[in-house]
Protein backbone atom coordinates (compact mmCIF):
# COMPACT_ATOMS: atom_id res chain seq x y z
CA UNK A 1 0.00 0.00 0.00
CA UNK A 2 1.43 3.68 -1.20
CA UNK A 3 0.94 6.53 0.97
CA UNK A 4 -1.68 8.35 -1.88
CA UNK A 5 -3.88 4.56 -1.79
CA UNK A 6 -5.11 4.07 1.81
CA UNK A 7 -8.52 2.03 0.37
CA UNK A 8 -7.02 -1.27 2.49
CA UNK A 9 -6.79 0.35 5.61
CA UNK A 10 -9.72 2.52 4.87
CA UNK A 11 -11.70 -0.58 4.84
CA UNK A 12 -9.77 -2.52 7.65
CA UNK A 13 -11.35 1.19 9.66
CA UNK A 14 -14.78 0.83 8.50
CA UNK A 15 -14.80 -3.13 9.19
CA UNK A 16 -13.84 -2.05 12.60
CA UNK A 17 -16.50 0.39 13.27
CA UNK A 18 -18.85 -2.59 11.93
CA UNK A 19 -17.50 -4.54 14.54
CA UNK A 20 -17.73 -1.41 17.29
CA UNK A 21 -21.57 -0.94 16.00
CA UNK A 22 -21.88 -4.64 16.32
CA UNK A 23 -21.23 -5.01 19.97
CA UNK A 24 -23.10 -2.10 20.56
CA UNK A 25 -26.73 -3.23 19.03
CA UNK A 26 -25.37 -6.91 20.83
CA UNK A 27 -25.66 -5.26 24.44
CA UNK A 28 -28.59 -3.05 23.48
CA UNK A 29 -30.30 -6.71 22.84
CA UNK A 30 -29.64 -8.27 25.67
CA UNK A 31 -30.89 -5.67 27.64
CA UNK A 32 -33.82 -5.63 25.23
CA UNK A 33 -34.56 -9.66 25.54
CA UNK A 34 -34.88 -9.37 29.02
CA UNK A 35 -37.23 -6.65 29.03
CA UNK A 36 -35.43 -3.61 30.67
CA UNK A 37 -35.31 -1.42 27.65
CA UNK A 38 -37.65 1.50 27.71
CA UNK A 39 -39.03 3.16 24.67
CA UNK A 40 -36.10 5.36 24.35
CA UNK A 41 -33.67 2.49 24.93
CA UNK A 42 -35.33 0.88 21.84
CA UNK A 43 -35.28 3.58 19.58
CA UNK A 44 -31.54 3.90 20.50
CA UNK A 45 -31.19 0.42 19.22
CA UNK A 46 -33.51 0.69 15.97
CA UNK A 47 -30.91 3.91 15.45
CA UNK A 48 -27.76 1.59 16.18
CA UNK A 49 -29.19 -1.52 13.58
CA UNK A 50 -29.32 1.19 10.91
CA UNK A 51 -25.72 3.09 11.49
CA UNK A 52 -24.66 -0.67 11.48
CA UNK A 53 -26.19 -1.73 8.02
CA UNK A 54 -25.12 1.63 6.49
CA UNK A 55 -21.45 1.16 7.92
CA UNK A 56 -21.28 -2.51 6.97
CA UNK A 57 -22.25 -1.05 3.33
CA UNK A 58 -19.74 1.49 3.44
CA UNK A 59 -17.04 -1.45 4.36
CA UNK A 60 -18.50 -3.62 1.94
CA UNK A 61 -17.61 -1.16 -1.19
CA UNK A 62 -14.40 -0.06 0.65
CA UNK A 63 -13.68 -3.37 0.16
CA UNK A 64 -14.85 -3.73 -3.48
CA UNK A 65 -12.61 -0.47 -4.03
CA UNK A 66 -9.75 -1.93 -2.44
CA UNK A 67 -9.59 -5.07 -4.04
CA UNK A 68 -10.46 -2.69 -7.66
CA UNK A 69 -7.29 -0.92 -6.89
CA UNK A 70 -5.06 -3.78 -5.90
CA UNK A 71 -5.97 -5.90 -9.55
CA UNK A 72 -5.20 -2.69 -10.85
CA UNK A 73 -2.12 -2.04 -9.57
CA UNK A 74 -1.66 -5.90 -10.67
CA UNK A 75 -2.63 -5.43 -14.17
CA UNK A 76 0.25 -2.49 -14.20
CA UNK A 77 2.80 -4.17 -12.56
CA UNK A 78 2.54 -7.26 -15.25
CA UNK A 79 2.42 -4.82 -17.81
CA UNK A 80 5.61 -2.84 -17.44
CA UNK A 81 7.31 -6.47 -16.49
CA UNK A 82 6.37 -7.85 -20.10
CA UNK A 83 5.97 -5.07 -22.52
């Protein structure tokens, strides 16, 4: 990875934050299964599901970018080996 492509480590951020999110809405449930989640409590966790689907899609095409850039950089590489 150069310094001016960061799309790897981009992603390896976002993935993160998936996983944050994840644990998040995974305590939010528990407390929700057992019944001691008020109305607020619940919204906060309706609001957490969706922050985690829209940053799971944002890793998801970091990822797709990532990988675009790396077959790039591939395709390049080959090409000034065997002009």
């Amino acid at each position: 990875m150069t310094g001016a492509d960061r799309s790897e480590a981009v992603a390896d951020e976002l993935w993160g934050r998936v996983r944050r999110l994840a644990e998040r809405v995974a305590r939010f449930e528990e407390v929700d299964a057992v019944g001691e989640l008020d109305d607020e409590g619940r919204a906060r966790l309706g609001a957490l599901r969706l922050r985690a689907v829209r940053a799971a899609e944002r890793a998801r095409l970091a990822d797709e970018l990532s990988d675009r850039v790396a077959e790039a950089r591939a395709v390049g590489r080959r090409r000034t080996q065997f002009p």
